[in-house]
Each structure stands twice: as structure tokens, then as C-alpha cells.
N, C-alpha and C. Protein backbone atom coordinates (compact mmCIF):
# COMPACT_ATOMS: atom_id res chain seq x y z
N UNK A 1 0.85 -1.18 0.00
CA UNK A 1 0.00 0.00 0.00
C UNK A 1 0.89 1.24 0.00
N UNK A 2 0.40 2.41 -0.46
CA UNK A 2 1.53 3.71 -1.18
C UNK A 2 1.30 4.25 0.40
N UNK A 3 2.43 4.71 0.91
CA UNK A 3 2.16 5.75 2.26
C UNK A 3 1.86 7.25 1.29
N UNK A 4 0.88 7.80 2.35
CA UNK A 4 0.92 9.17 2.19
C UNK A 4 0.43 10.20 3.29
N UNK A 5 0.39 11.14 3.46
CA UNK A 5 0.11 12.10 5.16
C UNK A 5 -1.05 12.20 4.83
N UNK A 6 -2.29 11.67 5.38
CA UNK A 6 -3.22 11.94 5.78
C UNK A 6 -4.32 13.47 5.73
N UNK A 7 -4.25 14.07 4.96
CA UNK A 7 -4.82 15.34 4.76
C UNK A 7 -5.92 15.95 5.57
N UNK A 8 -5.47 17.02 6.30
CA UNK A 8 -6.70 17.92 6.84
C UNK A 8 -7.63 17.81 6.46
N UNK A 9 -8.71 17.63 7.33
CA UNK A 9 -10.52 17.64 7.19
C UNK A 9 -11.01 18.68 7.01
N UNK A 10 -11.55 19.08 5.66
CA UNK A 10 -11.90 19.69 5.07
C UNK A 10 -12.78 21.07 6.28
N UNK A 11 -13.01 22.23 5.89
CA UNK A 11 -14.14 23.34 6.91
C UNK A 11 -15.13 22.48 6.83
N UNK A 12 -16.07 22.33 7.90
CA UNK A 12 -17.54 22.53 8.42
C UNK A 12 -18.37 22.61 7.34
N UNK A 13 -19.23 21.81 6.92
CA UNK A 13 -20.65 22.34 6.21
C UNK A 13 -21.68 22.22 6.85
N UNK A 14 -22.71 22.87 6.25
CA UNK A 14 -24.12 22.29 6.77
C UNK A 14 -24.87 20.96 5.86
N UNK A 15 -25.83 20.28 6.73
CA UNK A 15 -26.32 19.21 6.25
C UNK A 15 -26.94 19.55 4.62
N UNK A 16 -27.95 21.15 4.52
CA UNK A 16 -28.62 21.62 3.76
C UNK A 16 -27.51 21.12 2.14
N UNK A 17 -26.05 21.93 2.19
CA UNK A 17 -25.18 21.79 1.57
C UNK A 17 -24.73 20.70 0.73
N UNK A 18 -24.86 19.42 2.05
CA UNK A 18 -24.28 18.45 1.45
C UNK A 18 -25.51 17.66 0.73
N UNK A 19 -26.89 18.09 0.86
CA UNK A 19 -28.18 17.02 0.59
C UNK A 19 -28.24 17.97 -0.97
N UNK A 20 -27.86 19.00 -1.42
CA UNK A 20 -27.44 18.85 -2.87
C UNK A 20 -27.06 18.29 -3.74
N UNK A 21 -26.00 17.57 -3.33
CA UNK A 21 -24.92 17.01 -3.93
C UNK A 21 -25.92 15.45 -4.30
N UNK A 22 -26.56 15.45 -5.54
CA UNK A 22 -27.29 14.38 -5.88
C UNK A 22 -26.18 12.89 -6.48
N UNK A 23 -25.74 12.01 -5.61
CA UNK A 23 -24.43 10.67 -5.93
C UNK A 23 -25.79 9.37 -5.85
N UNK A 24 -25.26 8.67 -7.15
CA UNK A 24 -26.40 7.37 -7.74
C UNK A 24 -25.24 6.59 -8.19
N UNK A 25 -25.57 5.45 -8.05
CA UNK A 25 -24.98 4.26 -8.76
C UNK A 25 -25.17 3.90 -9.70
N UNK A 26 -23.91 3.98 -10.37
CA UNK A 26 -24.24 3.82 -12.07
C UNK A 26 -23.48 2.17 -12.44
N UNK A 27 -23.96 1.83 -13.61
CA UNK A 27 -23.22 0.26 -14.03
C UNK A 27 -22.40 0.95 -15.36
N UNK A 28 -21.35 0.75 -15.25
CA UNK A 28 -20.87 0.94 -16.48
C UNK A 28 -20.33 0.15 -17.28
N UNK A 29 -21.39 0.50 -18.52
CA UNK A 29 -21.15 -0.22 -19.59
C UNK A 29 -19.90 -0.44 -20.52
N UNK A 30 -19.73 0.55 -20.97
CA UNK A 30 -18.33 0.38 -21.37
C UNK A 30 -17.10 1.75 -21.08
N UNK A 31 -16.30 1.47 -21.81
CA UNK A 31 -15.37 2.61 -21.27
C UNK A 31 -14.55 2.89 -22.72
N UNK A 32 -14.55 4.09 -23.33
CA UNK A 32 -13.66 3.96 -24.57
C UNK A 32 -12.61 4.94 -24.91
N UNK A 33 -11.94 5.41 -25.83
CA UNK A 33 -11.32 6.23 -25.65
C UNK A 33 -11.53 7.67 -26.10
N UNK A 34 -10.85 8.64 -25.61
CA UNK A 34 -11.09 10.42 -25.96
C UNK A 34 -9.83 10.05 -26.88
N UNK A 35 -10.43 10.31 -27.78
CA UNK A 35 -8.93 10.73 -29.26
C UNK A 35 -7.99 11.77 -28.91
N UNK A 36 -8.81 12.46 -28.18
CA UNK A 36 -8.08 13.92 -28.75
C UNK A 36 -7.35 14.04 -26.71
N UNK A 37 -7.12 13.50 -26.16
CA UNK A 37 -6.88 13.70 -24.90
C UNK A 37 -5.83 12.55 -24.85
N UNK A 38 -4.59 12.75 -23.31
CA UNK A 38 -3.83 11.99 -23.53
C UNK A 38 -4.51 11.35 -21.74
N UNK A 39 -5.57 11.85 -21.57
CA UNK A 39 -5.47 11.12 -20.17
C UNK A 39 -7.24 10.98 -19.85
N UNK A 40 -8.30 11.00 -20.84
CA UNK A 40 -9.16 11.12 -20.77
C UNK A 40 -9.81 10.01 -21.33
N UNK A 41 -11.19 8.88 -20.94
CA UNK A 41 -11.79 7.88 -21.61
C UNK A 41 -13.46 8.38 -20.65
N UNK A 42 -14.10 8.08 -21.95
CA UNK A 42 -15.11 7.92 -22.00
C UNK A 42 -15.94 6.44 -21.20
N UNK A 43 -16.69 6.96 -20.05
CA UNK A 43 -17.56 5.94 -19.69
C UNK A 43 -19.01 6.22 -20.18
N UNK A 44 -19.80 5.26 -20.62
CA UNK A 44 -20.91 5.45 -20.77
C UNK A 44 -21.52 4.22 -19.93
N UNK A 45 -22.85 4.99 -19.16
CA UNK A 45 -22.82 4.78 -16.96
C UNK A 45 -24.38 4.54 -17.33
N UNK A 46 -25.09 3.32 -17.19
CA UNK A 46 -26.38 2.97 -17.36
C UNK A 46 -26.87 3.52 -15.84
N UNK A 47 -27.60 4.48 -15.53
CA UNK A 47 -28.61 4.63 -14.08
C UNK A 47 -29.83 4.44 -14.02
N UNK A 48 -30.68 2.86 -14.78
CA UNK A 48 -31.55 2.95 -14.82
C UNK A 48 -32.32 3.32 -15.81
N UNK A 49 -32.83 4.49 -15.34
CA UNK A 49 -33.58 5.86 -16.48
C UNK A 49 -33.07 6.00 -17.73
N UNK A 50 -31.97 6.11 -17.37
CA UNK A 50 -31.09 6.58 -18.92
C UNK A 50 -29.54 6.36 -18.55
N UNK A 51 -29.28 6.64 -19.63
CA UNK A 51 -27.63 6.83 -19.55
C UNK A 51 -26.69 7.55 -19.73
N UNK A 52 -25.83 7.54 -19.36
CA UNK A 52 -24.96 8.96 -19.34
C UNK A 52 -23.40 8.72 -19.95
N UNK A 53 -22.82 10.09 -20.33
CA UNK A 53 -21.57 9.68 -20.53
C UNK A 53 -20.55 10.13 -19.82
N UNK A 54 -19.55 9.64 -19.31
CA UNK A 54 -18.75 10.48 -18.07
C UNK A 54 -17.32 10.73 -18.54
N UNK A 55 -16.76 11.65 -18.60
CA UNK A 55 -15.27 11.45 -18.80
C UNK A 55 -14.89 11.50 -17.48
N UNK A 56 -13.90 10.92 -17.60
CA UNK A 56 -12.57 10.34 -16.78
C UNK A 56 -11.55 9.98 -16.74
N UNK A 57 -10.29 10.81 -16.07
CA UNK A 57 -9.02 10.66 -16.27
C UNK A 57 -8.30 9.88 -16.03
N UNK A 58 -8.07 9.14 -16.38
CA UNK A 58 -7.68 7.45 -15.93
C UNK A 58 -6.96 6.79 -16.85
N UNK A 59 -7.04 7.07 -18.00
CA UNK A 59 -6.06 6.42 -18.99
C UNK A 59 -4.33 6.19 -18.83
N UNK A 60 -3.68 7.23 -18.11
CA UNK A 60 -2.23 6.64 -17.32
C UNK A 60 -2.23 6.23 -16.02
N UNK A 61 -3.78 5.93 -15.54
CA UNK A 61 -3.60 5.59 -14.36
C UNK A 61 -4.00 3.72 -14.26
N UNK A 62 -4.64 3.58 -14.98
CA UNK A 62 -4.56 1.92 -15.09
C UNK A 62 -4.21 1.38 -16.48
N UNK A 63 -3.37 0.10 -16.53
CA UNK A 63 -2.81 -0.57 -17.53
C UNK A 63 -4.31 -0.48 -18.48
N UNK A 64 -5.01 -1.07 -18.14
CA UNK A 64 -6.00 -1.44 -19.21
C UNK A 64 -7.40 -0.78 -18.50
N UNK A 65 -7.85 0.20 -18.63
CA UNK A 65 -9.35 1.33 -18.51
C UNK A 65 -10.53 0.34 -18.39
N UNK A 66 -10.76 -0.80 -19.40
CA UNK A 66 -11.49 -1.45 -19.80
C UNK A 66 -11.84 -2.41 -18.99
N UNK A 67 -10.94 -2.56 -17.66
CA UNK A 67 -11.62 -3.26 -16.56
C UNK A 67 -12.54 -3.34 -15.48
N UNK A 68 -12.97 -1.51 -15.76
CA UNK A 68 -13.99 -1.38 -15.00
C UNK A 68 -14.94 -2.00 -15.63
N UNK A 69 -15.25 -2.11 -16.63
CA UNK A 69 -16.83 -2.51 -17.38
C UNK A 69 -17.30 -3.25 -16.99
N UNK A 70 -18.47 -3.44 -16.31
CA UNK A 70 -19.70 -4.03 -15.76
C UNK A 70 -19.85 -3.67 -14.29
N UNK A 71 -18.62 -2.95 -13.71
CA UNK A 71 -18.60 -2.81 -12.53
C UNK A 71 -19.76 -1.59 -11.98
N UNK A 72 -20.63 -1.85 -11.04
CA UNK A 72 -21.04 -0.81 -10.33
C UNK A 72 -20.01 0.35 -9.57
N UNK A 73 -20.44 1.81 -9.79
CA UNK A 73 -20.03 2.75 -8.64
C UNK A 73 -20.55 3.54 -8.23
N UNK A 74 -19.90 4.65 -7.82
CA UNK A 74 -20.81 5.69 -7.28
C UNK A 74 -20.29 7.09 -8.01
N UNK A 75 -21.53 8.03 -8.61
CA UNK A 75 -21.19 9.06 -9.46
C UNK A 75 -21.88 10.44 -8.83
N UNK A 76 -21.32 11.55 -8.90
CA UNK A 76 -22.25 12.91 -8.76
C UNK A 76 -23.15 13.31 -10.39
N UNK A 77 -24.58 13.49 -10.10
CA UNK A 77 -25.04 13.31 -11.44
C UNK A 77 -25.76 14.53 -11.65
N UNK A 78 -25.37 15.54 -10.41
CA UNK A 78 -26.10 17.06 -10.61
C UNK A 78 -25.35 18.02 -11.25
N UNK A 79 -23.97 17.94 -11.39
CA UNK A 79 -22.70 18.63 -11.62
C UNK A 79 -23.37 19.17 -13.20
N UNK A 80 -23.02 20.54 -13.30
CA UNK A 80 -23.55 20.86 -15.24
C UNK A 80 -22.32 19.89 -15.57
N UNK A 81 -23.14 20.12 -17.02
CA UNK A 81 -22.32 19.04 -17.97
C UNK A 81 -20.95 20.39 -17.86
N UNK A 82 -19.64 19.55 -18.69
CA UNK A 82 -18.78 20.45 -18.72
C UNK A 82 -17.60 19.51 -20.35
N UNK A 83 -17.29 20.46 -20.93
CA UNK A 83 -16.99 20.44 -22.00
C UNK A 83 -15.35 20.03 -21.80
N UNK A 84 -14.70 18.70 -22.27
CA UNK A 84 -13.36 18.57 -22.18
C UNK A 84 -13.06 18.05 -23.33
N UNK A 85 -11.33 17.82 -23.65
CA UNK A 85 -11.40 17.38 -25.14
C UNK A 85 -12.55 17.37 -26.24
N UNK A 86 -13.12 18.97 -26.45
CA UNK A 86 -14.01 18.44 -27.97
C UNK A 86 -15.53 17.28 -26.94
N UNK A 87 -15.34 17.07 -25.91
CA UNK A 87 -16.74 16.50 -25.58
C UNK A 87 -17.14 16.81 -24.13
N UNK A 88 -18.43 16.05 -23.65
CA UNK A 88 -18.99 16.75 -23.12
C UNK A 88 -19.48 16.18 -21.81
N UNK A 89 -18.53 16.13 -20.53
CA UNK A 89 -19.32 15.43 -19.89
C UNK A 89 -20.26 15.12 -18.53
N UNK A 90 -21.59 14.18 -18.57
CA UNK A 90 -22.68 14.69 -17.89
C UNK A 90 -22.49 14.14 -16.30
N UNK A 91 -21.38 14.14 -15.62
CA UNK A 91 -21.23 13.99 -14.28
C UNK A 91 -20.01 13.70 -13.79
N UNK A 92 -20.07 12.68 -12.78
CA UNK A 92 -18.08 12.70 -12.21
C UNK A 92 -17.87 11.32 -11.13
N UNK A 93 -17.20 10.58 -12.09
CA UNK A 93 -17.15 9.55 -11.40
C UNK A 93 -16.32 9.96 -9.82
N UNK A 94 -16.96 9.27 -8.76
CA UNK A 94 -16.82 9.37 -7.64
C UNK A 94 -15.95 8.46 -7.24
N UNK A 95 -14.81 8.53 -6.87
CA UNK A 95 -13.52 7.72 -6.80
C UNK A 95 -12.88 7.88 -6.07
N UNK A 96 -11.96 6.80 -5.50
CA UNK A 96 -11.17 7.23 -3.73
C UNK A 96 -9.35 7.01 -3.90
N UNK A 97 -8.99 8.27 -3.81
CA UNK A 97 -7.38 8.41 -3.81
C UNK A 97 -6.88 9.39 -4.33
N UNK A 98 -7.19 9.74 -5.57
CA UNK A 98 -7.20 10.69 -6.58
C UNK A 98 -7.01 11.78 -5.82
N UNK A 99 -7.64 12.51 -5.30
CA UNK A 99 -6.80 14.07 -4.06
C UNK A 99 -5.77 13.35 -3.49
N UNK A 100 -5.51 12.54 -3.18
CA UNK A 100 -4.28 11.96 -2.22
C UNK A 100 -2.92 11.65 -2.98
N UNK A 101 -3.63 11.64 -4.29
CA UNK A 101 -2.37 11.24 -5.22
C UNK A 101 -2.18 9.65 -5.12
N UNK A 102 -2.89 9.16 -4.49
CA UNK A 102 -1.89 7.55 -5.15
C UNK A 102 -3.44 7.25 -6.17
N UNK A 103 -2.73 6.07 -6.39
CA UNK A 103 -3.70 5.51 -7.49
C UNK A 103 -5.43 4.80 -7.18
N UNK A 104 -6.16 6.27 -7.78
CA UNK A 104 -7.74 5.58 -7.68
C UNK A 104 -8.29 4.21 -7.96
N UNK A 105 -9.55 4.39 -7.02
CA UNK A 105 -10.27 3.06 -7.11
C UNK A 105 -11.35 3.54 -6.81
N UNK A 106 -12.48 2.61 -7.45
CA UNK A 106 -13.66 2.96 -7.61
C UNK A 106 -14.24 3.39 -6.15
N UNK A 107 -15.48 3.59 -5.98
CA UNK A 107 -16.37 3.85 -4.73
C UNK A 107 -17.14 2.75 -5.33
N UNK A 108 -17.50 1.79 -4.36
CA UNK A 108 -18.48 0.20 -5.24
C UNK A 108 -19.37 0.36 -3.92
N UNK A 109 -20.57 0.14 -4.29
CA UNK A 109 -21.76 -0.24 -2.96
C UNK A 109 -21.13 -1.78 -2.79
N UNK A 110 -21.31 -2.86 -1.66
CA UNK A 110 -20.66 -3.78 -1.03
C UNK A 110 -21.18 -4.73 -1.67
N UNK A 111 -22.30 -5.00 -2.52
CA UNK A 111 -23.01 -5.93 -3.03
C UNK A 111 -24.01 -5.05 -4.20
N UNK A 112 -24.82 -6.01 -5.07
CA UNK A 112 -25.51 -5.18 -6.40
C UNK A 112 -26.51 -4.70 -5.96
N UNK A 113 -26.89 -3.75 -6.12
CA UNK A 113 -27.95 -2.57 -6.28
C UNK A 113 -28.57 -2.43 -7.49
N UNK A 114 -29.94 -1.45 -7.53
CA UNK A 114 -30.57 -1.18 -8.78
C UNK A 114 -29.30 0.00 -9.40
N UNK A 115 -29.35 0.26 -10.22
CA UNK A 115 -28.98 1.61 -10.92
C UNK A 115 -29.59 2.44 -10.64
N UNK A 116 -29.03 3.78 -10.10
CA UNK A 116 -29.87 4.89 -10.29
C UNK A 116 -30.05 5.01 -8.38
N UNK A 117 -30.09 4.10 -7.63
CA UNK A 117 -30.09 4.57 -5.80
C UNK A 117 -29.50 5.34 -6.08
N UNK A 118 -30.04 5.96 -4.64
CA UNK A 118 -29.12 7.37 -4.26
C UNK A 118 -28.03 7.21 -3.30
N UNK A 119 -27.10 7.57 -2.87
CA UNK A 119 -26.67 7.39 -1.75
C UNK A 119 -26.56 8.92 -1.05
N UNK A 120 -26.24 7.93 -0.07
CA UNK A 120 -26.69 9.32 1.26
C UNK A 120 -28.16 8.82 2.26
């Protein structure tokens, strides 16, 4: 396991604050690549209802991207869309390490869920 210092806990919010922040479990279907980016792949994240497409920076961070596919996680799905490499994307995979700097890993509920719960 990578050592790293433990980072200060973030200021104080209120509950109101954090019950914004709309996070659902998505299945993702597949994962492909951004052409035009050297660190960007495309997930497209079944929640049920519909589906979404997520970019995510991950392409030098795991040998092969393509191993998440089928895996459940956990996503923020209120975020505006936001425009990267030439595309466009509609949320943010929710992932644990990534501020810390060592190498991310998903957020997985412990067992399968519908698509689309909320958490919180």
C-alpha cells in the first residue's frame, strides 16, 4: 500500500449543503477512448432511467481502462455538464485516492444494487 500524510478535514458544512450534492450508482457499460486527450476515456454509466456519458481521467492511471466494465459505482449526477477534449461530460465519477495522489479506485456499494439509488 503507497504511504501518504493523511490530509486535513476539510471546513464545516451544513447538512442543507451536502443534501445537494445528488451521488447514484451507475453500471458501467463500457469505457472507450477520448482521441483527442492523452489522459481522458469515455464511460458510458447505465442509471436505470437513462444513460450517461462520463469522462474520466484514468487512462495513465490503469494498464487497461477497460476493466472497469460491468462494474457498479458511485457518481455525482447534478454537476452541469462540462466540456473537455471536444466533448462533453454529464457527471463525475466518484472515486477514492485521486486528491491523495496515489492511485484511484472505484467507490463500489458492497453488493448489487438497482442503478440509479441514491446514496446518502
Amino acid at each position: 500500500m503507497t504511504k501518504f500524510i493523511v490530509a486535513p478535514i476539510k471546513p464545516t458544512i451544513s447538512f442543507d449543503l451536502l443534501d445537494k450534492l445528488d451521488i447514484r450508482v451507475g453500471t458501467i457499460e463500457q469505457v472507450s477512448d477520448v482521441p483527442n486527450s492523452d489522459k481522458l476515456v469515455r464511460l458510458t454509466v447505465d442509471f436505470g432511467d437513462r444513460k450517461r456519458n462520463i469522462l474520466v481521467g484514468m487512462k495513465k492511471e490503469r494498464a487497461n481502462p477497460k476493466e472497469i466494465e460491468g462494474k457498479q459505482a458511485l457518481f455525482v449526477v447534478n454537476l452541469e455538464p462540462k466540456k473537455m477534449a471536444g466533448e462533453v461530460s454529464e457527471g463525475m465519477l466518484f472515486d477514492i485516492g485521486y486528491a491523495d495522489g496515489i492511485t484511484s479506485v472505484l467507490a463500489v456499494p458492497e453488493k448489487p444494487v438497482p442503478n440509479g439509488v441514491r446514496a446518502g
